[in-house]
Protein backbone atom coordinates (compact mmCIF):
# COMPACT_ATOMS: atom_id res chain seq x y z
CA UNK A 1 41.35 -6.96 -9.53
CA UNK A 2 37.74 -5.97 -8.72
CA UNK A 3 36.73 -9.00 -7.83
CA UNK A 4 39.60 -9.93 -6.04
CA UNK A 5 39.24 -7.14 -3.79
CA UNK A 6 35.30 -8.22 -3.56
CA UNK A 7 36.46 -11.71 -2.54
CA UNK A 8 38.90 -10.44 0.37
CA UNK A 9 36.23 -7.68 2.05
CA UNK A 10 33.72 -11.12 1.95
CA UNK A 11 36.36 -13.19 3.72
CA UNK A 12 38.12 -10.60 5.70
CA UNK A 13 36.28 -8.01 6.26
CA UNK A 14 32.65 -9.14 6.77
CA UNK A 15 31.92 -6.28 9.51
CA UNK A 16 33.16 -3.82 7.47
CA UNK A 17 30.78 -0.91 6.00
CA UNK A 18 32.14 -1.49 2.38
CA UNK A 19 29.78 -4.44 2.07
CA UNK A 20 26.81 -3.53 1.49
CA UNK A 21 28.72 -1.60 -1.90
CA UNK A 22 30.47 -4.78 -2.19
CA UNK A 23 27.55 -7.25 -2.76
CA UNK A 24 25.56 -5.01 -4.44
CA UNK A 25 28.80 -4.86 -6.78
CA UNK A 26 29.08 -9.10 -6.93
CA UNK A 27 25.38 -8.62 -7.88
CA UNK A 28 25.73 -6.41 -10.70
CA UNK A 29 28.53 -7.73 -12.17
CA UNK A 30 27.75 -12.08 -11.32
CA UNK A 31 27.52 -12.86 -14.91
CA UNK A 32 31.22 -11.78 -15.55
CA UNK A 33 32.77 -14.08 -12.61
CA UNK A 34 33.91 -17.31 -14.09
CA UNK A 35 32.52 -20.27 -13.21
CA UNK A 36 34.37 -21.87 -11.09
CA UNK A 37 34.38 -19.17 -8.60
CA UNK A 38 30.25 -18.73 -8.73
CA UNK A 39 31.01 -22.01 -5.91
CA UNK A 40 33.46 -20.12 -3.67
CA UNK A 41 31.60 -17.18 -3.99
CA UNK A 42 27.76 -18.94 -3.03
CA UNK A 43 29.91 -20.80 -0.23
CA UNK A 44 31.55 -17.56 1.00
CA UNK A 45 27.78 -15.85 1.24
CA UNK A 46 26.43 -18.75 2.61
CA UNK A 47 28.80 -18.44 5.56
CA UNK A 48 28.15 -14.76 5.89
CA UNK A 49 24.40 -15.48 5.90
CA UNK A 50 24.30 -18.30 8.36
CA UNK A 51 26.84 -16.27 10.72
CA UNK A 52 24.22 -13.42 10.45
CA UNK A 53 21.68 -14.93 12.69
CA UNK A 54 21.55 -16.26 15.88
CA UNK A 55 18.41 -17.55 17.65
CA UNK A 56 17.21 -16.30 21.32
CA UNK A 57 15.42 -19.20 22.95
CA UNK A 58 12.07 -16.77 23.76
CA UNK A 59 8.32 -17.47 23.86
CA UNK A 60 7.94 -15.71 21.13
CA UNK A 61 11.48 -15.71 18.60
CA UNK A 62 13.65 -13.19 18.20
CA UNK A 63 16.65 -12.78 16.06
CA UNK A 64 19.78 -10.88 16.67
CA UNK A 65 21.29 -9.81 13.24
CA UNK A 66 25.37 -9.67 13.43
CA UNK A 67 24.81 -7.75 10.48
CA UNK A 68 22.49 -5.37 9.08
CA UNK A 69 19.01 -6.50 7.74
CA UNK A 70 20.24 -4.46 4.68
CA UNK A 71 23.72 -6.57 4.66
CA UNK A 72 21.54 -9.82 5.07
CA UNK A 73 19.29 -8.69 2.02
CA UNK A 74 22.39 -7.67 0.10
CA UNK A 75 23.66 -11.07 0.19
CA UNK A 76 20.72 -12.98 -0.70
CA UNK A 77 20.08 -10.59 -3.59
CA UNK A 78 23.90 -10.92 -4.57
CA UNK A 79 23.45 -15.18 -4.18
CA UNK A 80 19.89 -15.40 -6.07
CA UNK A 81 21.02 -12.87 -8.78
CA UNK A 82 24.96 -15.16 -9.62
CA UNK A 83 22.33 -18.18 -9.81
CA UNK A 84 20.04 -16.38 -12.02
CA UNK A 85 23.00 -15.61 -14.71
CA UNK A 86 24.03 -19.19 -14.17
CA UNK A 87 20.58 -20.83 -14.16
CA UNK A 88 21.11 -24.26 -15.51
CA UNK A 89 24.77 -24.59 -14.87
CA UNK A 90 25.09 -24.64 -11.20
CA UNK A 91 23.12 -26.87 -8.78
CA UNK A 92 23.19 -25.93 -5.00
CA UNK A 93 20.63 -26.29 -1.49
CA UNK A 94 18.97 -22.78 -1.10
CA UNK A 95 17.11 -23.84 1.69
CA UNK A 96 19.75 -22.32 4.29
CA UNK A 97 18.82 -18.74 2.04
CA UNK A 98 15.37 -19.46 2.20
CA UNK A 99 15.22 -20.00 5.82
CA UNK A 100 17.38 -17.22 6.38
CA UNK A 101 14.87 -15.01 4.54
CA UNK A 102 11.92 -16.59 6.17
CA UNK A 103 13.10 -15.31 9.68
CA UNK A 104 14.18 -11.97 8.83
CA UNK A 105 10.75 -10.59 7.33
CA UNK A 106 10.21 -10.04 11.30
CA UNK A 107 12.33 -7.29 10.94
CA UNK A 108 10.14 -5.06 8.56
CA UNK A 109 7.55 -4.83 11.69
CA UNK A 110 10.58 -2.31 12.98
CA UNK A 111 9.27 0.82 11.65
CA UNK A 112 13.18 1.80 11.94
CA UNK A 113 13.60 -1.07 9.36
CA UNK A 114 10.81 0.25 6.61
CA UNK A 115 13.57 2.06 4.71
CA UNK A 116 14.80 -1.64 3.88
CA UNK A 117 11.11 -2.64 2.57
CA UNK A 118 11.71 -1.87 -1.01
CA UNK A 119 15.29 -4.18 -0.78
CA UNK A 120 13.20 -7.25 0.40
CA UNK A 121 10.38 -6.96 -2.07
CA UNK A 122 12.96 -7.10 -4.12
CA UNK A 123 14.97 -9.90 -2.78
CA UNK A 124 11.58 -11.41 -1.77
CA UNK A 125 10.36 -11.45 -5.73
CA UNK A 126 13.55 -12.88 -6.98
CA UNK A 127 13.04 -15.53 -4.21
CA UNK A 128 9.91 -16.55 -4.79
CA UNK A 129 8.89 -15.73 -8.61
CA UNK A 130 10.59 -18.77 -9.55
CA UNK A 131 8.77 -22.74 -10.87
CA UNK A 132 10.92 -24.20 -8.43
CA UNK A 133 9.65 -23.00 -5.21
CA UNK A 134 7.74 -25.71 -3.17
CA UNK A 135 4.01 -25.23 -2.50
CA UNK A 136 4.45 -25.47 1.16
CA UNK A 137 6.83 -22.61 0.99
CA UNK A 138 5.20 -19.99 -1.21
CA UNK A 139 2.25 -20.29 1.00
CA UNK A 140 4.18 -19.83 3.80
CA UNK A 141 6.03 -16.55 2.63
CA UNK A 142 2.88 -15.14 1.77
CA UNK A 143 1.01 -15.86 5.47
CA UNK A 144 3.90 -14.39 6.86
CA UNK A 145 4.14 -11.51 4.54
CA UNK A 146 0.07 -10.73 5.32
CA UNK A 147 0.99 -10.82 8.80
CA UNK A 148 3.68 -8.40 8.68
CA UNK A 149 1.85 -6.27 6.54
CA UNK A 150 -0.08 -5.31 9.01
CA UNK A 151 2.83 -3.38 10.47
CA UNK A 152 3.64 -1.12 7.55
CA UNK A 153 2.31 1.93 6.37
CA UNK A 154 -0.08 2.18 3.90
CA UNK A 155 1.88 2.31 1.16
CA UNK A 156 3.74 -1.10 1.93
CA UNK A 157 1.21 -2.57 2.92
CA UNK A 158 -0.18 -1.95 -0.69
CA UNK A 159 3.41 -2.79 -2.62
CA UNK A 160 3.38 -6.17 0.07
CA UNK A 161 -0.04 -6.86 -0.88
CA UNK A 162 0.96 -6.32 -4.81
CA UNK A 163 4.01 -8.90 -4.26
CA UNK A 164 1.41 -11.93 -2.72
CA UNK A 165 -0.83 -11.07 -5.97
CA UNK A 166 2.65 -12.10 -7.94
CA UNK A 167 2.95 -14.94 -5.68
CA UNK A 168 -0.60 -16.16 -6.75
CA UNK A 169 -0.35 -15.77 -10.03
CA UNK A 170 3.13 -17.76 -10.21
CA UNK A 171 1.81 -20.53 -7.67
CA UNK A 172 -2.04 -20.70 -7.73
CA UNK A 173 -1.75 -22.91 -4.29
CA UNK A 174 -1.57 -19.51 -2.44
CA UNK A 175 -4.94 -18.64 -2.97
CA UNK A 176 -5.97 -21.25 -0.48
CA UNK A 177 -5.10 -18.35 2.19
CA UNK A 178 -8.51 -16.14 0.92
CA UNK A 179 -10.15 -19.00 -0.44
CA UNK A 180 -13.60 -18.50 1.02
CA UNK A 181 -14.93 -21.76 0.19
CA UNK A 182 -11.93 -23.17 2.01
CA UNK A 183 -10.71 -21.19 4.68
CA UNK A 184 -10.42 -22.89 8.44
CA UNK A 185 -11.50 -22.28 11.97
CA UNK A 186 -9.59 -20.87 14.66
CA UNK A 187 -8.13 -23.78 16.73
CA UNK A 188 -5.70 -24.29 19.69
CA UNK A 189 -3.54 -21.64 21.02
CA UNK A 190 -0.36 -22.81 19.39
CA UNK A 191 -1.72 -21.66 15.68
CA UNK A 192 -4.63 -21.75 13.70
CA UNK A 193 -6.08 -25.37 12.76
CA UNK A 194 -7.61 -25.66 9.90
CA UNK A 195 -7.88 -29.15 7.22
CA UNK A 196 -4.44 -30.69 8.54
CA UNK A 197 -3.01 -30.05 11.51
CA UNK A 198 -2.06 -26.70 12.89
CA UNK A 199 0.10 -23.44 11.48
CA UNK A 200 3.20 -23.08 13.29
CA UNK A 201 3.64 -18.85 13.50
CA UNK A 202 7.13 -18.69 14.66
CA UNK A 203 9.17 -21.91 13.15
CA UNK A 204 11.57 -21.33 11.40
CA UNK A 205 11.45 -23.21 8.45
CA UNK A 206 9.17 -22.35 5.81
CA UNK A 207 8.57 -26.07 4.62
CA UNK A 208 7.25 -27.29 7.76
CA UNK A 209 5.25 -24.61 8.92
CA UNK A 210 1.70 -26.19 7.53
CA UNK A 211 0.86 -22.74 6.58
CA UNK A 212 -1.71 -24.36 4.09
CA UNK A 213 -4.12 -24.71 7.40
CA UNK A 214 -3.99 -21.00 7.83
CA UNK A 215 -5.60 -18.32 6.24
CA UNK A 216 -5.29 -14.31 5.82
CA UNK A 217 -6.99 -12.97 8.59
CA UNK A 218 -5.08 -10.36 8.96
CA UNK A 219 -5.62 -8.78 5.11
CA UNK A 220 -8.77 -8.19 6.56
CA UNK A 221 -7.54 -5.19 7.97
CA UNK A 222 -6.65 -3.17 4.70
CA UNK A 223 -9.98 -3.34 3.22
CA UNK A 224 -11.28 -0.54 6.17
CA UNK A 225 -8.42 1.30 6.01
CA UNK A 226 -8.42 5.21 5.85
CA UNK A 227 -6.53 5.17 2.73
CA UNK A 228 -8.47 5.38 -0.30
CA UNK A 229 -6.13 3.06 -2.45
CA UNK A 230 -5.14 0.49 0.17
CA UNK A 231 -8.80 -0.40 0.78
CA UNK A 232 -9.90 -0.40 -2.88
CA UNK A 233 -6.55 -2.31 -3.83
CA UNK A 234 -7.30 -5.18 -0.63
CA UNK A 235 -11.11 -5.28 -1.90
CA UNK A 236 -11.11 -5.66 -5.57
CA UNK A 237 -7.73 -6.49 -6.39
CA UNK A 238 -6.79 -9.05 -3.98
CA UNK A 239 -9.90 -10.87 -2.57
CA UNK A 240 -12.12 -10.05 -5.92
CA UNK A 241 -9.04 -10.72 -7.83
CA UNK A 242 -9.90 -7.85 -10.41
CA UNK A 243 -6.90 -6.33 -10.95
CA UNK A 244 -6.27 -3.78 -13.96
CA UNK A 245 -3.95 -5.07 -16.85
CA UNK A 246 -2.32 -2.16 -16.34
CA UNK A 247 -1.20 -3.26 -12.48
CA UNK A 248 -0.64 -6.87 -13.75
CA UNK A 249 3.51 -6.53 -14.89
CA UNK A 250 3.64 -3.79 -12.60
CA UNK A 251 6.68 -4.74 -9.83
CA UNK A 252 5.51 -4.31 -6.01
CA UNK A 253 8.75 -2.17 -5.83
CA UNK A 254 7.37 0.32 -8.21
CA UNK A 255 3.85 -0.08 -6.65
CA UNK A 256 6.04 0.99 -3.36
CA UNK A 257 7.06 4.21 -5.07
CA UNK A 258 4.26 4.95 -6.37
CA UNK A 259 1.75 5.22 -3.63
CA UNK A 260 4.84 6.82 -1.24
CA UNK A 261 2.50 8.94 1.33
CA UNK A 262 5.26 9.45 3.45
CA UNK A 263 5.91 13.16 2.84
CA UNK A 264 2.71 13.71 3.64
CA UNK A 265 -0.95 13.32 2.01
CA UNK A 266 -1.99 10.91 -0.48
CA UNK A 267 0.07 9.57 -3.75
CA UNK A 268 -0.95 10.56 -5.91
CA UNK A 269 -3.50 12.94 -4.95
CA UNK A 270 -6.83 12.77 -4.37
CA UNK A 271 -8.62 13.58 -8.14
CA UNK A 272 -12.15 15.49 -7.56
CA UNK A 273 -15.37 13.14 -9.17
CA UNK A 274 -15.85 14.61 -12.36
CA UNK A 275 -19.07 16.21 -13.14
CA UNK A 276 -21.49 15.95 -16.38
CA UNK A 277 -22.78 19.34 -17.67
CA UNK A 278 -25.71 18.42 -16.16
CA UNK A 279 -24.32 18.12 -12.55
CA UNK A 280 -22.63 21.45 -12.90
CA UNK A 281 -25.53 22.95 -14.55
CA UNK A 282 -27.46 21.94 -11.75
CA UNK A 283 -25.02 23.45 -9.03
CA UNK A 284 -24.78 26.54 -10.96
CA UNK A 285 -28.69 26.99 -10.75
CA UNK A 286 -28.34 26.37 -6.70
CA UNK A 287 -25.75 28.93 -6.27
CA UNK A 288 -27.69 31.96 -8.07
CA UNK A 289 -31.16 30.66 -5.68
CA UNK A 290 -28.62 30.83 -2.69
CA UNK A 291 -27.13 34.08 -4.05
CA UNK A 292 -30.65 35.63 -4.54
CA UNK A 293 -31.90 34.34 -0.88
CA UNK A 294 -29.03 36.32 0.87
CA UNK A 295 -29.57 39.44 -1.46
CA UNK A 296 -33.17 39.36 -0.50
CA UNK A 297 -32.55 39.17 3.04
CA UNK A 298 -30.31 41.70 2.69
CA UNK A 299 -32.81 44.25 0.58
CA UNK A 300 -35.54 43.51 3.51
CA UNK A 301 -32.87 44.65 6.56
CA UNK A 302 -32.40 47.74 4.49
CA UNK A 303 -35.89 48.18 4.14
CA UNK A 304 -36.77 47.46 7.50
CA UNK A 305 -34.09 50.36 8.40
CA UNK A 306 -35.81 52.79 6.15
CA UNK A 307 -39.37 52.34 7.76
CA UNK A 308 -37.80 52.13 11.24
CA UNK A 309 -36.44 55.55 10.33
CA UNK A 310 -38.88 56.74 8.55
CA UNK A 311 -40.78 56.14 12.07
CA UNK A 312 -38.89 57.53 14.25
CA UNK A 313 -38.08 60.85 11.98
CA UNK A 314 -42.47 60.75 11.89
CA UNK A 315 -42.45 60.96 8.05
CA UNK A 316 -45.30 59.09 5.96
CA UNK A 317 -44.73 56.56 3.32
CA UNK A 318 -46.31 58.81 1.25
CA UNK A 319 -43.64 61.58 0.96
CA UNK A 320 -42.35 61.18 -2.72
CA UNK A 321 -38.58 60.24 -1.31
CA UNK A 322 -39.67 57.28 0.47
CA UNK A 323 -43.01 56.58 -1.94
CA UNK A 324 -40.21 55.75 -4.45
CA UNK A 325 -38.20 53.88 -2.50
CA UNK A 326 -40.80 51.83 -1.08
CA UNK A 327 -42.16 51.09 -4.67
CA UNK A 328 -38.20 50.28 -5.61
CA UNK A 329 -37.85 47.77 -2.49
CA UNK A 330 -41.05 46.02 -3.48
CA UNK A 331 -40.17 46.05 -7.16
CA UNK A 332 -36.63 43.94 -6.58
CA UNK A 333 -38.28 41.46 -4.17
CA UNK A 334 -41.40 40.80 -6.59
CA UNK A 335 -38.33 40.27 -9.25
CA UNK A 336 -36.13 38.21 -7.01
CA UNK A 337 -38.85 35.96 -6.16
CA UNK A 338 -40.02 35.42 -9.67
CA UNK A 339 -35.69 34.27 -10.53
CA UNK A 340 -36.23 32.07 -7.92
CA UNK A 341 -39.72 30.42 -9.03
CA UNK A 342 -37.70 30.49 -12.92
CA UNK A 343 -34.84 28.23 -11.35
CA UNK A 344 -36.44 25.95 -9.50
CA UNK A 345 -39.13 25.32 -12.59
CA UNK A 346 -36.09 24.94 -14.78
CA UNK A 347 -34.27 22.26 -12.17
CA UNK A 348 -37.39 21.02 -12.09
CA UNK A 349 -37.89 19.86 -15.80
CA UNK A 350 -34.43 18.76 -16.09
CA UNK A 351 -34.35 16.60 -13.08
CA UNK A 352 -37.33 14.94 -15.04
């Protein structure tokens, strides 16, 4: 009964707000539906997918979304996850989801839309983190995912930068896109030109966008950015390609998490260098000469008081009250400057 009332909000009700609870149920649950309905049900999201976007005829393309970006990711998820229980069994064209996907990464450059990003790294890595994906289209995922990243804050950029390091490692082709040895040279104004022919930005299949003659200019970006783990994570991670074994089965949706610096700040916090006793010793030593320095300038104002009063009141030094006092003021700077000659000796021979 559950998944008859999936199949009639699919067919029926395709505007209605139940779906996004609907395909993330069909999801969840794909391995239970019997097999001849995993058909119907990949036809039925196919529809809703293709219905879901409509091209504007623009200089630059646009996409009006009938649904939701979250709806649109919901399905994909929903048809990628039934094929994934039924790997094997059922053979079908994903090029329409594919394509589908391709043209609605635009959306994450909506900072409205960031809420979704987690969803399509994860619809993204089911997509993609497969042997059957065509050269020609993990490269051109991953140009247009660079691109975009630019967009996001700095903790997607980071997660989005985490998910192309996945893509590498799964399809070593798209490494030709910060290749140094290889990357090409700016060319005519439709794209970028580089071995053969020229990098279509804005068509809309992934296949035939010659993304191979690109390359990831704009990952540039991250490695002088103010955040602390963004650059180091563009520098040594992704162009050095020294990334911690600790980082290399980590998802880019948990990388998301995280490094979440949206409330405010850095995650996780900033942690303070951490100083050998020698360091510390050595600060120690600088804050008793500094501590010293302002009690002796303090000692000589007093003093300088005292004789200004003894001046004016026209007593002598020599009167036993301010004899002794004199002698006492003399006494603690001959005493402060020896503490200070001590410390600096001392920094001296351990510095050596």
């Amino acid at each position: 009964h559950v998944f008859t009332t999936y199949f009639r909000v699919l067919k029926r009700f395709s505007t209605s707000s139940a779906l996004p609870t609907v395909l993330q149920g069909i999801a969840k649950f794909s391995n239970l539906i019997n097999i001849e309905l995993v058909l119907d049900l990949l036809q039925c999201l196919k529809q809703l997918i293709k219905a879901s976007v409509e091209d504007e005829v623009q200089q630059h393309k646009q996409f009006k979304a009938k649904l939701s970006f979250q709806s649109v990711l919901h399905c994909l998820i929903a048809a990628f996850g039934t094929l994934s229980r039924h790997h094997g069994l059922i053979s079908v064209d994903l090029m329409e989801y594919y394509t589908t996907m391709y043209q609605s990464i635009w959306f994450l450059c909506d900072p409205s839309e960031h809420r979704n990003l987690s969803l399509a790294l994860s619809c993204m890595r089911q997509m993609l983190i497969r042997a059957d994906v065509p050269k020609e289209r993990a490269i051109a995922f991953s140009k247009r995912l660079l691109i975009v990243s630019a967009y996001l804050p700095p903790h997607g950029a980071l997660a989005v930068l985490h998910l192309v390091n996945e893509i590498k490692q799964k399809h070593p082709c798209v490494k030709c896109l910060v290749d140094e040895e290889e990357l090409p040279d700016a060319g005519m104004e439709g794209g970028i030109s580089g071995g053969q022919g020229v990098y279509e930005m804005f068509l809309e299949d992934p296949d035939h966008a010659n993304a191979s003659s690109s390359a990831g200019w704009s990952s540039l970006l991250h490695t002088r950015s103010y955040h602390p783990y963004l650059s180091q994570y563009s520098q040594q991670c992704f162009f050095e390609q020294k990334i911690p074994a600790v980082l290399v089965r980590v998802p880019a949706m948990q990388m998301l998490e995280q490094y979440d610096c949206s409330g405010g700040g850095f995650n996780p916090p900033l942690s303070l260098e951490e100083l050998t006793k020698k360091e510390e010793r050595r600060r120690e030593i600088l804050r008793k000469v500094k501590f010293q320095n302002l009690r002796c300038d303090a000692e000589q104002a007093v003093s300088g008081c005292f004789a200004q009063c003894g001046k004016i009141a026209g007593c002598q030094r020599s009167s036993s009250v301010f004899a002794k006092l004199y002698r006492e003021e003399n006494r603690f700077a001959m005493r402060s400057t020896l503490v200070k000659m001590q410390a600096i000796i001392r920094l001296y021979k351990e510095n050596r």
